[in-house]
PDB file of N, CA and C in Angstrom:
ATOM      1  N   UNK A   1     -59.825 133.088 104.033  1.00  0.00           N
ATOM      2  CA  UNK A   1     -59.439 134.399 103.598  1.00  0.00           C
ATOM      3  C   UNK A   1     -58.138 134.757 104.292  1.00  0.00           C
ATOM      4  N   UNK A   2     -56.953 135.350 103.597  1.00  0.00           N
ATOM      5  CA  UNK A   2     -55.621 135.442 103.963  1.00  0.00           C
ATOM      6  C   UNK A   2     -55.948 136.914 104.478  1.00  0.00           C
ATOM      7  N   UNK A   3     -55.007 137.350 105.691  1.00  0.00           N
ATOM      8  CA  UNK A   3     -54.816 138.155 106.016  1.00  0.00           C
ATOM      9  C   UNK A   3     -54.518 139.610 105.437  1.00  0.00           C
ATOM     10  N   UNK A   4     -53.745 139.235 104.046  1.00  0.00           N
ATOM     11  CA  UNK A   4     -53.998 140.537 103.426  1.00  0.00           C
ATOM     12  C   UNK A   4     -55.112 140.517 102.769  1.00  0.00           C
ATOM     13  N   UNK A   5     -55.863 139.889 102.421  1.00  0.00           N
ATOM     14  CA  UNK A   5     -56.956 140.451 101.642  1.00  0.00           C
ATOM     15  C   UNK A   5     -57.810 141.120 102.859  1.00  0.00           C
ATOM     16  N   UNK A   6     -58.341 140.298 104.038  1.00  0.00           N
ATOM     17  CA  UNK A   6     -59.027 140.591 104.967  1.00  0.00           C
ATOM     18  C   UNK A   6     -58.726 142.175 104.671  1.00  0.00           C
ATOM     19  N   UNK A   7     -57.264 142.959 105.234  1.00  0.00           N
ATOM     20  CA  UNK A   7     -56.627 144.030 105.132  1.00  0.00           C
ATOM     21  C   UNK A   7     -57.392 145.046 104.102  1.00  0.00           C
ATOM     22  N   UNK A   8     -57.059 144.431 102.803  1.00  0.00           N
ATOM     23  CA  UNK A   8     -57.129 145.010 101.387  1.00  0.00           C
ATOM     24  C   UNK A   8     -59.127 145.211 101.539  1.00  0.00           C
ATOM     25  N   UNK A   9     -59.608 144.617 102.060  1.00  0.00           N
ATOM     26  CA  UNK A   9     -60.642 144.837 102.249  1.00  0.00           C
ATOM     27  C   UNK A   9     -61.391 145.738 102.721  1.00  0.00           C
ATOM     28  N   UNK A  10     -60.709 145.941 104.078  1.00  0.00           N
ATOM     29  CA  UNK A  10     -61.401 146.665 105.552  1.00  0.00           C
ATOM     30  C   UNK A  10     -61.102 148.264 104.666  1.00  0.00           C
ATOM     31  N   UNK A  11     -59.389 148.322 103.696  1.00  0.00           N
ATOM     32  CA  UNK A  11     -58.859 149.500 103.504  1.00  0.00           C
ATOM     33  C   UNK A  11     -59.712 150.135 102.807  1.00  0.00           C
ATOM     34  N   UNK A  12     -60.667 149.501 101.692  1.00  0.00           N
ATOM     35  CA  UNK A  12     -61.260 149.656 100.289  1.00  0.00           C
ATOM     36  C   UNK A  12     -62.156 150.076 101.347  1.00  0.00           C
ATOM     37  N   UNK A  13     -63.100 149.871 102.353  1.00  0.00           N
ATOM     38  CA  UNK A  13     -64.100 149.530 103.053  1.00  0.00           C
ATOM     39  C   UNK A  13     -63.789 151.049 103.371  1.00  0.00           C
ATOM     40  N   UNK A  14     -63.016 151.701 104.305  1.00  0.00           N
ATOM     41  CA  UNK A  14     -62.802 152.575 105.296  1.00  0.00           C
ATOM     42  C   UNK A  14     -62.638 154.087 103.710  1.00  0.00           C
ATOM     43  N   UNK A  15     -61.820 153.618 103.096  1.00  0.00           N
ATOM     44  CA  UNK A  15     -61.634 154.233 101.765  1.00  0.00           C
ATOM     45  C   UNK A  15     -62.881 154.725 101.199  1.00  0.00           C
ATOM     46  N   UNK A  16     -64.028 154.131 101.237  1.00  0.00           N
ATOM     47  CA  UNK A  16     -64.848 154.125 100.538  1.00  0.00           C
ATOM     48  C   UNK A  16     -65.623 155.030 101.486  1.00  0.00           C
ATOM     49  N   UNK A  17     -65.767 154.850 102.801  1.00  0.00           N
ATOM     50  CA  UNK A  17     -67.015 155.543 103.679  1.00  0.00           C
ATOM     51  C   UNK A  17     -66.328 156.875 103.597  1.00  0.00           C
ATOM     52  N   UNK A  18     -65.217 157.292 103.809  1.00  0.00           N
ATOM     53  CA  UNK A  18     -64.137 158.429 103.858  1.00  0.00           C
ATOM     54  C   UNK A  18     -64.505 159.619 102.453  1.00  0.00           C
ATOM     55  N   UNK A  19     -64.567 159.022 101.482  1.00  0.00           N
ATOM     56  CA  UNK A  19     -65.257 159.062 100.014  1.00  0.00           C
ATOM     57  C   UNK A  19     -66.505 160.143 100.360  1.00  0.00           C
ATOM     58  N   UNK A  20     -67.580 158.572 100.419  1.00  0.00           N
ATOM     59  CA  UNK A  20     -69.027 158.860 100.822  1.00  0.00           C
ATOM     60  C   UNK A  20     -69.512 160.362 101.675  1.00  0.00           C
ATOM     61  N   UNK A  21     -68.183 160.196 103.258  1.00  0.00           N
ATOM     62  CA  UNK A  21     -68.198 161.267 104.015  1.00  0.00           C
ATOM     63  C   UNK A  21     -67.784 162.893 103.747  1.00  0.00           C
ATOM     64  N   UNK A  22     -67.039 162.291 102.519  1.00  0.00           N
ATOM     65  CA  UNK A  22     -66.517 164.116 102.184  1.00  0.00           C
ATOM     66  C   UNK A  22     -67.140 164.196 100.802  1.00  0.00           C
ATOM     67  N   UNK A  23     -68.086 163.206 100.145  1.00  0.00           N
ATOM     68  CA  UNK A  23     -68.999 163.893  99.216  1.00  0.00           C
ATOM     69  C   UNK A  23     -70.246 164.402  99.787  1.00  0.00           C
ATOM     70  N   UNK A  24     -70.277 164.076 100.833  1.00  0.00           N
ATOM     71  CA  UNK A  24     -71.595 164.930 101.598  1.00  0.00           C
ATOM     72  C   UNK A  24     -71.376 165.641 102.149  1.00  0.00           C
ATOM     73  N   UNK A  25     -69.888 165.786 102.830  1.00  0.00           N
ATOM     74  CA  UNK A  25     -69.804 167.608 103.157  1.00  0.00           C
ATOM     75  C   UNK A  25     -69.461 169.110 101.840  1.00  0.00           C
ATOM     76  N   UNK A  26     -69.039 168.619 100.973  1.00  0.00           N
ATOM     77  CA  UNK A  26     -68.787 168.921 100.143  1.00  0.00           C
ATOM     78  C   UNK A  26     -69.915 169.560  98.826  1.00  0.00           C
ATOM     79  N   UNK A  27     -71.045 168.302  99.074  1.00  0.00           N
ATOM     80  CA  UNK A  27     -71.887 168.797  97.581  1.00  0.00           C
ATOM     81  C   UNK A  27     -71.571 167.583  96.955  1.00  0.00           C
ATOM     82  N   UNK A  28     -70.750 166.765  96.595  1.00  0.00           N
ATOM     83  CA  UNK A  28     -70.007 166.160  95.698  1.00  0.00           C
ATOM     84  C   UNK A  28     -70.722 164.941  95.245  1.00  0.00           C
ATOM     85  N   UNK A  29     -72.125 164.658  94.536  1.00  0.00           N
ATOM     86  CA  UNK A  29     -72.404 163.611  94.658  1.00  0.00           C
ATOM     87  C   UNK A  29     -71.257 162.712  93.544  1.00  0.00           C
ATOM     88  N   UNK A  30     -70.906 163.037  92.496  1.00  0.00           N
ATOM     89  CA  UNK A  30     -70.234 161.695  91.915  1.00  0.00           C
ATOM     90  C   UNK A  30     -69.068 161.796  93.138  1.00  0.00           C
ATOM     91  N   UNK A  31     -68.443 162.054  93.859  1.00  0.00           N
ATOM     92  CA  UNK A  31     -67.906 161.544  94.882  1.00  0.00           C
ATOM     93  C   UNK A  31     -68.511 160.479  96.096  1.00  0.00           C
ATOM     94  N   UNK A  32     -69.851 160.739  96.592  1.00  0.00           N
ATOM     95  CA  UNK A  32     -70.216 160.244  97.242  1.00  0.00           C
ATOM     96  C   UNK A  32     -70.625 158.999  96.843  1.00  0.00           C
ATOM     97  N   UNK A  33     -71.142 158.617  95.236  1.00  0.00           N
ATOM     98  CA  UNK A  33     -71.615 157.494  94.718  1.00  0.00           C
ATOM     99  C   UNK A  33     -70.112 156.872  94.748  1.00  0.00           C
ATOM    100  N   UNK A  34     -69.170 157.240  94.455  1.00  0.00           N
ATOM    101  CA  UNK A  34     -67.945 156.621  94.157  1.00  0.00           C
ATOM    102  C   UNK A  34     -67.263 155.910  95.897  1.00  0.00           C
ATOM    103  N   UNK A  35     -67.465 156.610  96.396  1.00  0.00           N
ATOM    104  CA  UNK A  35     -67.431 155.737  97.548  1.00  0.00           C
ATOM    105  C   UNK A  35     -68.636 154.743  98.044  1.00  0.00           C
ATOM    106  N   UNK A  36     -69.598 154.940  97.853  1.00  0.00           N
ATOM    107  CA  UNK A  36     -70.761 153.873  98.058  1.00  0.00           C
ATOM    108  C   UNK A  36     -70.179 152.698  97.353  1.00  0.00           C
ATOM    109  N   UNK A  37     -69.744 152.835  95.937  1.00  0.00           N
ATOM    110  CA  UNK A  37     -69.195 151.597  95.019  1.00  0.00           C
ATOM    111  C   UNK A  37     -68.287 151.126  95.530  1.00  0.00           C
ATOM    112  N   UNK A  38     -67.233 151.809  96.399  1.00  0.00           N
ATOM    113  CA  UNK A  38     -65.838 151.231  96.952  1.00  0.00           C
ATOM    114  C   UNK A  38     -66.995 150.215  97.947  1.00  0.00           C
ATOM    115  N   UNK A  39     -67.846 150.540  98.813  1.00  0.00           N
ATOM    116  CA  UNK A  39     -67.983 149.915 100.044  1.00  0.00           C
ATOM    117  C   UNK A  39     -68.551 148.537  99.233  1.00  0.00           C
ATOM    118  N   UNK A  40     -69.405 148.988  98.499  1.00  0.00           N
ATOM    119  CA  UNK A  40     -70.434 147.809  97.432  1.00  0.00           C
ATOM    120  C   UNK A  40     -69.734 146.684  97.416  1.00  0.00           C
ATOM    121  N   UNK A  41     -68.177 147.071  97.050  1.00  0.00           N
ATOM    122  CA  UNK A  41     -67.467 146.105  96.507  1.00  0.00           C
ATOM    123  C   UNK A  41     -66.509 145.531  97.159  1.00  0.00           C
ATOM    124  N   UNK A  42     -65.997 146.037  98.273  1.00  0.00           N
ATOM    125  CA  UNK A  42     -65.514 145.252  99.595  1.00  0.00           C
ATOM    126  C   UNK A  42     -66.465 144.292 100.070  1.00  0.00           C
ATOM    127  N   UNK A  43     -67.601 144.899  99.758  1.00  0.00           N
ATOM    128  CA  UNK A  43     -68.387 143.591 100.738  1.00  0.00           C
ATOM    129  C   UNK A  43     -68.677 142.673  99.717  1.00  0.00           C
ATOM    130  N   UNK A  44     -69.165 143.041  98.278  1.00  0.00           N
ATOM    131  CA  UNK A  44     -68.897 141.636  97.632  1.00  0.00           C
ATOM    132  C   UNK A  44     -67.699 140.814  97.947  1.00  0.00           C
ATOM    133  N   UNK A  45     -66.524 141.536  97.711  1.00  0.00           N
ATOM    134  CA  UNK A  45     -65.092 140.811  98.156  1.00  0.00           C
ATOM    135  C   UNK A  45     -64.857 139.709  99.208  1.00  0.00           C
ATOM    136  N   UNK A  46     -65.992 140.485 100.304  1.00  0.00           N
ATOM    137  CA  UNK A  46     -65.805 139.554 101.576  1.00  0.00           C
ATOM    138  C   UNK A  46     -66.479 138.562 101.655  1.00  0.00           C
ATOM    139  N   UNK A  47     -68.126 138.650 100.557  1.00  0.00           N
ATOM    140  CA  UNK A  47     -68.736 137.606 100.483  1.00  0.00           C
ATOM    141  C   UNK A  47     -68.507 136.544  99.843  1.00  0.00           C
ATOM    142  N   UNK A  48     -67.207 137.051  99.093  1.00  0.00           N
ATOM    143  CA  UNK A  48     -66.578 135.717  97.728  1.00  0.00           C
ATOM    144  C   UNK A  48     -65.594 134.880  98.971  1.00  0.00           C
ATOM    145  N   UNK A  49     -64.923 135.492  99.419  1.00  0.00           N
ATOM    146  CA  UNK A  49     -63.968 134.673 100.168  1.00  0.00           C
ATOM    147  C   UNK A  49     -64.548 134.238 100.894  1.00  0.00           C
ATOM    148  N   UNK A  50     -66.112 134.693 102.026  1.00  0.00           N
ATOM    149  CA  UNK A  50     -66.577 133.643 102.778  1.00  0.00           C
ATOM    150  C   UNK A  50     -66.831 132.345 102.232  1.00  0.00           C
ATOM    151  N   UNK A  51     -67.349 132.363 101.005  1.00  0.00           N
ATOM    152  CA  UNK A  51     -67.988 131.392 100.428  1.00  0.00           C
ATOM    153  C   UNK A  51     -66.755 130.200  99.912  1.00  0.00           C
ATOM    154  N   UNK A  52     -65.586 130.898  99.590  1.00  0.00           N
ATOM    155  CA  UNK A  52     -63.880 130.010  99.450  1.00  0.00           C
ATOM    156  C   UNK A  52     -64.022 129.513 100.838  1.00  0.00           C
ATOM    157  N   UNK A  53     -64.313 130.265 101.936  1.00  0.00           N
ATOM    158  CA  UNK A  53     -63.688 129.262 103.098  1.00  0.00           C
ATOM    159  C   UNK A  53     -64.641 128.630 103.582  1.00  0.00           C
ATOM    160  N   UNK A  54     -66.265 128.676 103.019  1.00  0.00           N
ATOM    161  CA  UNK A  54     -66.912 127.805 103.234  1.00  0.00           C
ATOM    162  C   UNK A  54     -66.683 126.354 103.186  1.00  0.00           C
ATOM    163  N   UNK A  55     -66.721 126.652 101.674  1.00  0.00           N
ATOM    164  CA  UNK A  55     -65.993 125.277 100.801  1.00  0.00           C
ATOM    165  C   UNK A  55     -64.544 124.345 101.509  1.00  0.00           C
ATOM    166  N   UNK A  56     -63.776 125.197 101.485  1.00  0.00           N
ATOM    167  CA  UNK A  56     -62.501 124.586 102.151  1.00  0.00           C
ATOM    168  C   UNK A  56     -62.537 124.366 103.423  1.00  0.00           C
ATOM    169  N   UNK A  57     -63.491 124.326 104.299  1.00  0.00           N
ATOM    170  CA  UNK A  57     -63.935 123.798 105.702  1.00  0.00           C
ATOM    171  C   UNK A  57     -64.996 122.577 105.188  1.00  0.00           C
TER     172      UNK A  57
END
């Protein structure tokens, strides 16, 4: 996994809890689901590239 994705990852990641955190101060649930999905999907992200650098080790 290249360094920017790592990046592009953590951002979507931090993006997403940030989301989550101000749809629950707020009231906001389609906000808060919408950040749950950001996090959902960073971590799929991270689990695809583990599995690339599985392979390529």
């Amino acid at each position: 996994m290249g360094w920017a994705d790592k990046a592009r990852n953590a951002a979507q990641d931090v993006a997403g809890k940030a989301k989550e955190a101000a749809g629950k101060v707020t009231g906001d649930n389609d906000l808060k689901n919408e950040g749950k999905v950001d996090q959902g999907k960073s971590s799929l992200k991270k689990a695809g590239e583990n599995v690339k650098d599985a392979f390529r080790n």
